[in-house]
PDB file of N, CA and C in Angstrom:
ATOM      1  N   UNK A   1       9.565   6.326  11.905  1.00  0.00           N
ATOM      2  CA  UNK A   1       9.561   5.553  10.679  1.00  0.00           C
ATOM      3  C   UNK A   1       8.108   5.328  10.257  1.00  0.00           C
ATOM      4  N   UNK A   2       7.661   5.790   8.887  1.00  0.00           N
ATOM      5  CA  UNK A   2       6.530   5.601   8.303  1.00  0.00           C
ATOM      6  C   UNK A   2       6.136   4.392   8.236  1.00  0.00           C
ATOM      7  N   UNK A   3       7.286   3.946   7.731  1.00  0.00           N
ATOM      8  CA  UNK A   3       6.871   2.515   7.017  1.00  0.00           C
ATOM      9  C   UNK A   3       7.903   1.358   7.149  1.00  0.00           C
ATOM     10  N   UNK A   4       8.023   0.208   6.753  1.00  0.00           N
ATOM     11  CA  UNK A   4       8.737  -0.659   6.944  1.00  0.00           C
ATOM     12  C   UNK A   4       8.604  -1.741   5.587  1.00  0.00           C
ATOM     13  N   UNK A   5       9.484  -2.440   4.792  1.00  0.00           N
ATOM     14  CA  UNK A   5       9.251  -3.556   4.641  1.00  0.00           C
ATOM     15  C   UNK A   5      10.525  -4.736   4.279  1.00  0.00           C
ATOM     16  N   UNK A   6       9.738  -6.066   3.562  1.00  0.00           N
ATOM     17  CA  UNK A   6      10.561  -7.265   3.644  1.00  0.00           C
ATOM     18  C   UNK A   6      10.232  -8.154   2.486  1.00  0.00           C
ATOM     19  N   UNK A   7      11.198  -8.923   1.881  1.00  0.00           N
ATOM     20  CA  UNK A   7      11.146  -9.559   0.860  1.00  0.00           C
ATOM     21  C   UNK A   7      11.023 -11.144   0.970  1.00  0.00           C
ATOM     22  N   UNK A   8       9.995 -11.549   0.698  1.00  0.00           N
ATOM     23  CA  UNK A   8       9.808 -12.999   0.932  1.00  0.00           C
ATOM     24  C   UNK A   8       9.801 -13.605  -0.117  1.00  0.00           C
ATOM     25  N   UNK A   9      10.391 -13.946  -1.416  1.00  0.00           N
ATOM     26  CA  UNK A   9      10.963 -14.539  -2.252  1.00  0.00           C
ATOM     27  C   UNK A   9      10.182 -13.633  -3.037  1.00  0.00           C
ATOM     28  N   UNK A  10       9.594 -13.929  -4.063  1.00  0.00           N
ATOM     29  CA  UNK A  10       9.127 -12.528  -4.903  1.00  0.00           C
ATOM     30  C   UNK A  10       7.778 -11.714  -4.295  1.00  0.00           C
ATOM     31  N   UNK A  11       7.408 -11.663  -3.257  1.00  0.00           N
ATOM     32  CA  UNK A  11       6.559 -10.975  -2.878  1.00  0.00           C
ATOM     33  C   UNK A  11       6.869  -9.700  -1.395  1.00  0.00           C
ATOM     34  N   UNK A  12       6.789  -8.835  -2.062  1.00  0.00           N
ATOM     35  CA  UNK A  12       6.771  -7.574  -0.894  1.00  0.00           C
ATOM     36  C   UNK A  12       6.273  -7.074  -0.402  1.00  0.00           C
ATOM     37  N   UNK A  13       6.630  -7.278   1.030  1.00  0.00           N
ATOM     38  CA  UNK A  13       5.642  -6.840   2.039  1.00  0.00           C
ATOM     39  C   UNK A  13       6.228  -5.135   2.781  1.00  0.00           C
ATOM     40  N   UNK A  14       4.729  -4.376   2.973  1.00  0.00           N
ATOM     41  CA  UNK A  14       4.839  -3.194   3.154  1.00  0.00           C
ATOM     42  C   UNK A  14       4.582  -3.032   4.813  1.00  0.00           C
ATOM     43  N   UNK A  15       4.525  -2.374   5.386  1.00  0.00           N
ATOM     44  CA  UNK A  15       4.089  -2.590   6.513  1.00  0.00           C
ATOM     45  C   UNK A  15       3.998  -1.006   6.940  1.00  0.00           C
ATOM     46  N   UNK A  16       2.736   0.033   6.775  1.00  0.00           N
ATOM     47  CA  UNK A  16       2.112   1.440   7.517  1.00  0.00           C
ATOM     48  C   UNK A  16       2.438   1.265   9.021  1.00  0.00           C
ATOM     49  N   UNK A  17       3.283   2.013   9.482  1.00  0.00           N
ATOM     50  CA  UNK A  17       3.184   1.494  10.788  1.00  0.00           C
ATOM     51  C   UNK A  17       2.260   2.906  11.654  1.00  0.00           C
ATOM     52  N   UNK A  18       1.478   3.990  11.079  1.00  0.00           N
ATOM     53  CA  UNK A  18       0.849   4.470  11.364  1.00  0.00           C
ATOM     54  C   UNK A  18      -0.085   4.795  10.668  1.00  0.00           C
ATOM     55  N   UNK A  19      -1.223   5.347  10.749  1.00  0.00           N
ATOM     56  CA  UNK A  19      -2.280   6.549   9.553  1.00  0.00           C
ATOM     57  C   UNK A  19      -1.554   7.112   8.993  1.00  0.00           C
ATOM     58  N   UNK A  20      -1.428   7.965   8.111  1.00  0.00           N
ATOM     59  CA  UNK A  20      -0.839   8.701   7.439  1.00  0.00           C
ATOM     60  C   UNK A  20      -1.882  10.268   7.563  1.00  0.00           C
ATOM     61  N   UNK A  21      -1.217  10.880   7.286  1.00  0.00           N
ATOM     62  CA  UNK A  21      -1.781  12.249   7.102  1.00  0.00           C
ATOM     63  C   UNK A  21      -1.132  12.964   5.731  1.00  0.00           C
ATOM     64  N   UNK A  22      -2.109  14.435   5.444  1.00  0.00           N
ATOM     65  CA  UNK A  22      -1.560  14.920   4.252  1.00  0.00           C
ATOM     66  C   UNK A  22      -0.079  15.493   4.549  1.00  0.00           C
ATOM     67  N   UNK A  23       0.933  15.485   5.183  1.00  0.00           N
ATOM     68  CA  UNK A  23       1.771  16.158   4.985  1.00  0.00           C
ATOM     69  C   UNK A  23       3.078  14.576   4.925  1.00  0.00           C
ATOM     70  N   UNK A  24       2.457  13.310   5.474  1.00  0.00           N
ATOM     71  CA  UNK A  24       3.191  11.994   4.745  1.00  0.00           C
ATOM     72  C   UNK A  24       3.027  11.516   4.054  1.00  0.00           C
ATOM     73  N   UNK A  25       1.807  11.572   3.321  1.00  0.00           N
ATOM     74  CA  UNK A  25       1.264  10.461   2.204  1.00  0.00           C
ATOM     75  C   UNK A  25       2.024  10.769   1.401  1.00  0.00           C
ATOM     76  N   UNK A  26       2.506  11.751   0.535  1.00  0.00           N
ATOM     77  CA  UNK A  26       3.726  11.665  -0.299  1.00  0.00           C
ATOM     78  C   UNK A  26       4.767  10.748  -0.416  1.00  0.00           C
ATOM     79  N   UNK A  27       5.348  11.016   0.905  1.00  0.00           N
ATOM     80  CA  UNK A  27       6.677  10.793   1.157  1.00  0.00           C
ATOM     81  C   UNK A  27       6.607   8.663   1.392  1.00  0.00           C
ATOM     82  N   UNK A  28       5.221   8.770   1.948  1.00  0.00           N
ATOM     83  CA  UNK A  28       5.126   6.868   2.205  1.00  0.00           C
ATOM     84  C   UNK A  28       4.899   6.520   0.654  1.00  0.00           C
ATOM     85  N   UNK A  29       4.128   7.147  -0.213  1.00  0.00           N
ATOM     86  CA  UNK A  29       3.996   6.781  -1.676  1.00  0.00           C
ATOM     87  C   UNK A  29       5.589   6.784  -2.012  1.00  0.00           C
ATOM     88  N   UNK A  30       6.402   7.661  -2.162  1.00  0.00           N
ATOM     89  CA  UNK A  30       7.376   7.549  -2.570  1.00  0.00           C
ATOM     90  C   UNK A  30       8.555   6.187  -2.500  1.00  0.00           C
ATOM     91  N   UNK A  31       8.141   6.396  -0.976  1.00  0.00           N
ATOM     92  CA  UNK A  31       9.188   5.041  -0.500  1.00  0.00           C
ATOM     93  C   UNK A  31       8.550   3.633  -0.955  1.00  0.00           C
ATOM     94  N   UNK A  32       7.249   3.329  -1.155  1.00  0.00           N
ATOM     95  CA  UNK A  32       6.866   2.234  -1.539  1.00  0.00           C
ATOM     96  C   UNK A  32       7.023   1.904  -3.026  1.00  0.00           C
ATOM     97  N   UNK A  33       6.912   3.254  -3.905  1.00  0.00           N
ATOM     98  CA  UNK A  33       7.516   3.706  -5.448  1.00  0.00           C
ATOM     99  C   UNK A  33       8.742   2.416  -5.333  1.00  0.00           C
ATOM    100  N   UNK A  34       9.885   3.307  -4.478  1.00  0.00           N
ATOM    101  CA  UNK A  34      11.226   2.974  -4.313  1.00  0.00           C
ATOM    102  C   UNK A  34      11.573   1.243  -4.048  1.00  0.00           C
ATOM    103  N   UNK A  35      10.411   0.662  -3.237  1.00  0.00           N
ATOM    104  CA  UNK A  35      11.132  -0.559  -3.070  1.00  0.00           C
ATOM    105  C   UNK A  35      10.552  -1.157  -3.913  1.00  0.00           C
ATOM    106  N   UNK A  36       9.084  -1.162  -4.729  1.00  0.00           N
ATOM    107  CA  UNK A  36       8.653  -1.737  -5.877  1.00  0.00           C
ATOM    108  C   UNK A  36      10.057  -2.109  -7.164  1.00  0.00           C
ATOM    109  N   UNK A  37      10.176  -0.671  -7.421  1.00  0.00           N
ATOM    110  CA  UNK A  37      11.164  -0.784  -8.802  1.00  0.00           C
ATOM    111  C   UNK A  37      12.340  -1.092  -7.906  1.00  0.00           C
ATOM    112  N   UNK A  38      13.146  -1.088  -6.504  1.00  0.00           N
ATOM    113  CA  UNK A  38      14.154  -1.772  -6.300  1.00  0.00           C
ATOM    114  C   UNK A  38      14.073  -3.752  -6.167  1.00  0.00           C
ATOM    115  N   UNK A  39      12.628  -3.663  -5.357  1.00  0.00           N
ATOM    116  CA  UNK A  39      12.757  -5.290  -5.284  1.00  0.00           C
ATOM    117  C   UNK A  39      12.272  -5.926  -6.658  1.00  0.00           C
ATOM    118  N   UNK A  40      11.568  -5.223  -7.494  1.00  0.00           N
ATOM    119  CA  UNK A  40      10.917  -6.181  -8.667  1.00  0.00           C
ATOM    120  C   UNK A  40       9.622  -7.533  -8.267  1.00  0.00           C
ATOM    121  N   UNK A  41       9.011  -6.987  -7.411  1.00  0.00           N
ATOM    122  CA  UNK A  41       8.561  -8.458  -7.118  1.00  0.00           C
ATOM    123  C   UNK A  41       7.100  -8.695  -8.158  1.00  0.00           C
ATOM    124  N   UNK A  42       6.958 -10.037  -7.508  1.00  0.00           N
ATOM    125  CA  UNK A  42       5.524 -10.417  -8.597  1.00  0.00           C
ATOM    126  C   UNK A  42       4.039 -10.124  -7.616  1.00  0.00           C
ATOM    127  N   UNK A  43       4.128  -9.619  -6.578  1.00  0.00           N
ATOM    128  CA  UNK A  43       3.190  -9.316  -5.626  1.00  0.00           C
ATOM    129  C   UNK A  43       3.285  -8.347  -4.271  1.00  0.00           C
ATOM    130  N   UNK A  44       2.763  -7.216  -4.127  1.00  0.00           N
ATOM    131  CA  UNK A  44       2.916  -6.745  -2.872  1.00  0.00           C
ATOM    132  C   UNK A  44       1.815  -6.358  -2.099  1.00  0.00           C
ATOM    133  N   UNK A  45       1.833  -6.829  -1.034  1.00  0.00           N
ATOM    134  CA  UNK A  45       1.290  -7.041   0.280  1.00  0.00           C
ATOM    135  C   UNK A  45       1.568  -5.522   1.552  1.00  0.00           C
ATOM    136  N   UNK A  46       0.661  -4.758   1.359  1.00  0.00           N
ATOM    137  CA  UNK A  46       0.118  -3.437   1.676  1.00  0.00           C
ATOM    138  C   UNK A  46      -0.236  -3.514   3.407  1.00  0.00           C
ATOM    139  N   UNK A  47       0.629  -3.463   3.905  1.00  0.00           N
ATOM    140  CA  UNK A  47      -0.445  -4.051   5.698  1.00  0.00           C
ATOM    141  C   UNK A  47      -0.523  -1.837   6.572  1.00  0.00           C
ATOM    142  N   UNK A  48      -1.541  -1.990   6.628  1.00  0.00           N
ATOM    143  CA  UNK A  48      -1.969  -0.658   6.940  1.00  0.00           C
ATOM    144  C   UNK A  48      -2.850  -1.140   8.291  1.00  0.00           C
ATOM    145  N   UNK A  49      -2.879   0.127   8.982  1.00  0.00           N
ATOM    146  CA  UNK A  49      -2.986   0.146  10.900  1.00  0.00           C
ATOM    147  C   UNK A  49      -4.793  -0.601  10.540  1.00  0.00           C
ATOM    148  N   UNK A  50      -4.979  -1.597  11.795  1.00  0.00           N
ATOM    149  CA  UNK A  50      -5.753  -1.660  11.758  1.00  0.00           C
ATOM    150  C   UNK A  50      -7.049  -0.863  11.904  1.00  0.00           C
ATOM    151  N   UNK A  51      -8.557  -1.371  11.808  1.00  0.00           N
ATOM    152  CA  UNK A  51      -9.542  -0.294  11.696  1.00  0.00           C
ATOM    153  C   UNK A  51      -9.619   0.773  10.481  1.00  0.00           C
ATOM    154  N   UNK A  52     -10.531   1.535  10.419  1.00  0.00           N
ATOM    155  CA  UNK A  52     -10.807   2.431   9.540  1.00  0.00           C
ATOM    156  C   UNK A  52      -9.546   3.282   9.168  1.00  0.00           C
ATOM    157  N   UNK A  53      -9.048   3.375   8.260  1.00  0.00           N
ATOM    158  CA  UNK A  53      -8.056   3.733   7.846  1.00  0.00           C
ATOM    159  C   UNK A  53      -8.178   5.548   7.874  1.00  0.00           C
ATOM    160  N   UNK A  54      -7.248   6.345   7.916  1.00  0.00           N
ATOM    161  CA  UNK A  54      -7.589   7.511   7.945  1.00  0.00           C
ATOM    162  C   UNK A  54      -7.458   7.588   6.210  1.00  0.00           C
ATOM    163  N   UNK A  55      -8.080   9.263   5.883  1.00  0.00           N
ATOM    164  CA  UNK A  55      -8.249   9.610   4.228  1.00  0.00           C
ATOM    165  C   UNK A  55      -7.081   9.386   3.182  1.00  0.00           C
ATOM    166  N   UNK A  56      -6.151   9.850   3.985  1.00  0.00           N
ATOM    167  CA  UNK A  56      -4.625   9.796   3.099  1.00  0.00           C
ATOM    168  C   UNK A  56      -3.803   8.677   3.064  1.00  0.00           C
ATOM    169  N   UNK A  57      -4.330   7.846   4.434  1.00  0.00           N
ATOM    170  CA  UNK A  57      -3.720   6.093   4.164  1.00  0.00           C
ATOM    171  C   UNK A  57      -4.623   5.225   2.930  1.00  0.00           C
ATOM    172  N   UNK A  58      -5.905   6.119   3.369  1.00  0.00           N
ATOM    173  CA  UNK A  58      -6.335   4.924   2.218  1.00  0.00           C
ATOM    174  C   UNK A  58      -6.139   5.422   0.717  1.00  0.00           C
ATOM    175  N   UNK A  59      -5.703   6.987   0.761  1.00  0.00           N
ATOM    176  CA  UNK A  59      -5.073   7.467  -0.699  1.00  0.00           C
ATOM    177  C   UNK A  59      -4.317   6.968  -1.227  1.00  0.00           C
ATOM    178  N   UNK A  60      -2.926   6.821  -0.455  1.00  0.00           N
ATOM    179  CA  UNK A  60      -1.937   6.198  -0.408  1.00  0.00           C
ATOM    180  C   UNK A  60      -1.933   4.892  -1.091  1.00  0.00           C
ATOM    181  N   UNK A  61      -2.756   4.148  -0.424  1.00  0.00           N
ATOM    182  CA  UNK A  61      -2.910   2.802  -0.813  1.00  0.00           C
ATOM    183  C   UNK A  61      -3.669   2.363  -2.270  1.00  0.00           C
ATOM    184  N   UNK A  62      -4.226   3.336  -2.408  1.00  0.00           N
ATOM    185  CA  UNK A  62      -4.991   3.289  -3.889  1.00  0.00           C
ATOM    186  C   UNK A  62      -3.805   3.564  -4.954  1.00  0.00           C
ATOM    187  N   UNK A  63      -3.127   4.903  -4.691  1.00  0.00           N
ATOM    188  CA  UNK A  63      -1.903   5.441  -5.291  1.00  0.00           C
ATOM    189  C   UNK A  63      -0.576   4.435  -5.764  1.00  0.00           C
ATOM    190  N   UNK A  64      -0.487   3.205  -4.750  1.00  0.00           N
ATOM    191  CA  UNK A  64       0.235   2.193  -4.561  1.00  0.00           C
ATOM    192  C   UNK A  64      -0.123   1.054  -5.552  1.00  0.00           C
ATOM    193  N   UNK A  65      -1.140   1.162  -5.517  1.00  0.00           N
ATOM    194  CA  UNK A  65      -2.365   0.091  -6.265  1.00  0.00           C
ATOM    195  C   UNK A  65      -2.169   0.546  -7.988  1.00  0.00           C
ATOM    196  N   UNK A  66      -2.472   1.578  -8.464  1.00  0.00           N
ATOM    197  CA  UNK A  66      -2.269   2.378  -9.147  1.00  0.00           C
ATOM    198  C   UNK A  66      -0.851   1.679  -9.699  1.00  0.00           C
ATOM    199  N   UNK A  67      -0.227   2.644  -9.226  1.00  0.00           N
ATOM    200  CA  UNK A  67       1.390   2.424  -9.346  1.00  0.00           C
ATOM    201  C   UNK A  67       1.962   0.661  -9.726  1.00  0.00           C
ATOM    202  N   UNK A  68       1.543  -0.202  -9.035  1.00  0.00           N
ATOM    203  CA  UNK A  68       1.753  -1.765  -9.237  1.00  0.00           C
ATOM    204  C   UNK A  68       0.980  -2.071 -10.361  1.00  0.00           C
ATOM    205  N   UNK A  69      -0.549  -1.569 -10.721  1.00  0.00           N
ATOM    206  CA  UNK A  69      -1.259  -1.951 -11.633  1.00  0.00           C
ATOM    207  C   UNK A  69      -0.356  -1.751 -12.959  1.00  0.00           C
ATOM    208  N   UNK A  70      -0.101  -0.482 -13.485  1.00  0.00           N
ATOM    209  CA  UNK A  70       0.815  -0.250 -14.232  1.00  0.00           C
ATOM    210  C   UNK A  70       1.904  -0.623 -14.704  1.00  0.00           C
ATOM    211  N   UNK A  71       2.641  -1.510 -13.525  1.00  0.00           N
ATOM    212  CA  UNK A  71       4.098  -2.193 -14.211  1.00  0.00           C
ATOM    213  C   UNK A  71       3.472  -3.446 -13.896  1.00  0.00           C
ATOM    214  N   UNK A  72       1.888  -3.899 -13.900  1.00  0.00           N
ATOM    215  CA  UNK A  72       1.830  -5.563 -13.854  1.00  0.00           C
ATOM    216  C   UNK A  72       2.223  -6.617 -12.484  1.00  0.00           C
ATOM    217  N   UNK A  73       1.967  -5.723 -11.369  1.00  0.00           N
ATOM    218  CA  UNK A  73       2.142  -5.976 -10.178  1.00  0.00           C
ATOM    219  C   UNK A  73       0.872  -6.100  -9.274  1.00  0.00           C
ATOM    220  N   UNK A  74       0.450  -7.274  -9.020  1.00  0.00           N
ATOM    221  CA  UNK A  74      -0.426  -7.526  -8.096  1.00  0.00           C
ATOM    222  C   UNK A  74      -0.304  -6.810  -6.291  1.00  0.00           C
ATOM    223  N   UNK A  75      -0.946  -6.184  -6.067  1.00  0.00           N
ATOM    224  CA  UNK A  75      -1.479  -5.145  -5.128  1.00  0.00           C
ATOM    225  C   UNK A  75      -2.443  -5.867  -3.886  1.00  0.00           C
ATOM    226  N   UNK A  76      -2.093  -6.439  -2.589  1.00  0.00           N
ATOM    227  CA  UNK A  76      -3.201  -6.824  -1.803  1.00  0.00           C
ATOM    228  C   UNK A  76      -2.974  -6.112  -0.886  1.00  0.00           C
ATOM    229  N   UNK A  77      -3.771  -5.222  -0.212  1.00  0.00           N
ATOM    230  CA  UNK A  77      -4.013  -4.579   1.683  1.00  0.00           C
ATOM    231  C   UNK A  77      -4.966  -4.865   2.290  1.00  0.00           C
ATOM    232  N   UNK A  78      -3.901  -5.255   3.494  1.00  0.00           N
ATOM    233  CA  UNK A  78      -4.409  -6.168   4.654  1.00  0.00           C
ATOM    234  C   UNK A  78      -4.498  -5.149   5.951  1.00  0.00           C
ATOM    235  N   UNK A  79      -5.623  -5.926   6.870  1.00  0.00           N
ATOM    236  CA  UNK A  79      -5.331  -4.409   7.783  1.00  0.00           C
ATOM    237  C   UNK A  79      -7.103  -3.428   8.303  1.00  0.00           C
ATOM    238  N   UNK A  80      -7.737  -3.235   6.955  1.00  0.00           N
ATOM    239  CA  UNK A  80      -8.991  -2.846   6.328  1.00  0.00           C
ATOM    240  C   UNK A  80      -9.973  -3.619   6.906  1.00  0.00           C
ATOM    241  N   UNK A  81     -10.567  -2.640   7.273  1.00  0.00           N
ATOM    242  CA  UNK A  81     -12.084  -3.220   7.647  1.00  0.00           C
ATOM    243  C   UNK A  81     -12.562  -4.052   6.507  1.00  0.00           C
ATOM    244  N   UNK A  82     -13.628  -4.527   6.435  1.00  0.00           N
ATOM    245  CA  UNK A  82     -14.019  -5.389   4.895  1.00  0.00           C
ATOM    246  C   UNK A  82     -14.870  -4.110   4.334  1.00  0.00           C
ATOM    247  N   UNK A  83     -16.061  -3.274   5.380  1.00  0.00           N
ATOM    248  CA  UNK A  83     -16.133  -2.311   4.434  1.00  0.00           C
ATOM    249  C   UNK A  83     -15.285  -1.362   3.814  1.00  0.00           C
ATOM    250  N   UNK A  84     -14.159  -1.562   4.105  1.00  0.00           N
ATOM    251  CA  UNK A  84     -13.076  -0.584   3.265  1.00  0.00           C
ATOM    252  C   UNK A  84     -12.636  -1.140   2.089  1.00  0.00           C
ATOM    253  N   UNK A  85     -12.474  -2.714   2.436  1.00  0.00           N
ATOM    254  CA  UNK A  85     -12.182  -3.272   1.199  1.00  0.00           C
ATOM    255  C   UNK A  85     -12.906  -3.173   0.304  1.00  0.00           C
ATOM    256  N   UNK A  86     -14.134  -3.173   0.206  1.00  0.00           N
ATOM    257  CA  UNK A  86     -15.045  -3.452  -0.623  1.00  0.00           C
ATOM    258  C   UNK A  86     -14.517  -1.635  -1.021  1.00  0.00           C
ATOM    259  N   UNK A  87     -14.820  -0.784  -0.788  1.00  0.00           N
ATOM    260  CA  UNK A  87     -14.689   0.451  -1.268  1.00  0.00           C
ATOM    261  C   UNK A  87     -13.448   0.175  -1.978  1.00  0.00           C
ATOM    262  N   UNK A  88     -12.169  -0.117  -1.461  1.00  0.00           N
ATOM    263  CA  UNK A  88     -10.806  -0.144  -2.333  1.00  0.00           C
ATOM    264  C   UNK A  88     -11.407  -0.837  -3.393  1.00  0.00           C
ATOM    265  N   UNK A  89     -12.073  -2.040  -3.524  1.00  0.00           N
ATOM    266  CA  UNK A  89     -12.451  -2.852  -4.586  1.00  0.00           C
ATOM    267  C   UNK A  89     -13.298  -1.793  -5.799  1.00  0.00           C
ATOM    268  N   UNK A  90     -13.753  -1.132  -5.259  1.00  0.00           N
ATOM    269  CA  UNK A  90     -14.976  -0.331  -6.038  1.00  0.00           C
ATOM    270  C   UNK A  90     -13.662   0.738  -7.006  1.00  0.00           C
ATOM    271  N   UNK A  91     -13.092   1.280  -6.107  1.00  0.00           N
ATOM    272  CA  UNK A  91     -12.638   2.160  -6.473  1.00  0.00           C
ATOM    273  C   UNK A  91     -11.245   1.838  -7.854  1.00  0.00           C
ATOM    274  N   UNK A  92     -10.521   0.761  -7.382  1.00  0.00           N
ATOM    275  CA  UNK A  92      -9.922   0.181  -7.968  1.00  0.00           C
ATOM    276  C   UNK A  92     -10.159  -0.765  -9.738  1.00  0.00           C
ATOM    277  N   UNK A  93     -11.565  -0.730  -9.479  1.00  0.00           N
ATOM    278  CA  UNK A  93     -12.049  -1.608 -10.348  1.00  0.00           C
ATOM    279  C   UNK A  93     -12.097  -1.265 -11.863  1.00  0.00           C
TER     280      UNK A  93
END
């Protein structure tokens, strides 16, 4: 199992339960696609493996970001070194 998550009144939580590589990042984008437009929430909460994230988790997570930005969905991942955050921040911005 890629991924996991849970609904805590309007906020959804994701949970990477590994790195991702190029031949999953699709398929984890997809499923996080899937519970966005199934749960509707007003916030989701991104938890990815701790430490430096590998290339395609942190694709993923931008892709996710992306994706929530667009239907007006607040986007946080937890998990990230702070220098990663700051890069998601950069990149995102």
């Amino acid at each position: 199992m890629l991924l996991s998550h849970s609904l805590d009144g309007d906020v959804l939580r994701v949970t990477l339960h590994c790195n991702l590589d190029i031949a999953t990042r699709a398929a984890a984008v997809q499923e996080i696609e899937a519970f966005v437009r199934a749960c509707r929430p007003r916030c989701v909460i991104l938890s990815v493996p701790a430490g430096e994230p590998a290339p395609a988790t942190l694709s993923a997570a931008l892709r996710a970001h992306r994706m929530c930005q667009k239907v007006g969905i607040a986007l946080e991942v937890t998990g990230v070194s702070t220098a990663m955050q700051r890069l998601f921040a950069t990149n995102i911005a």
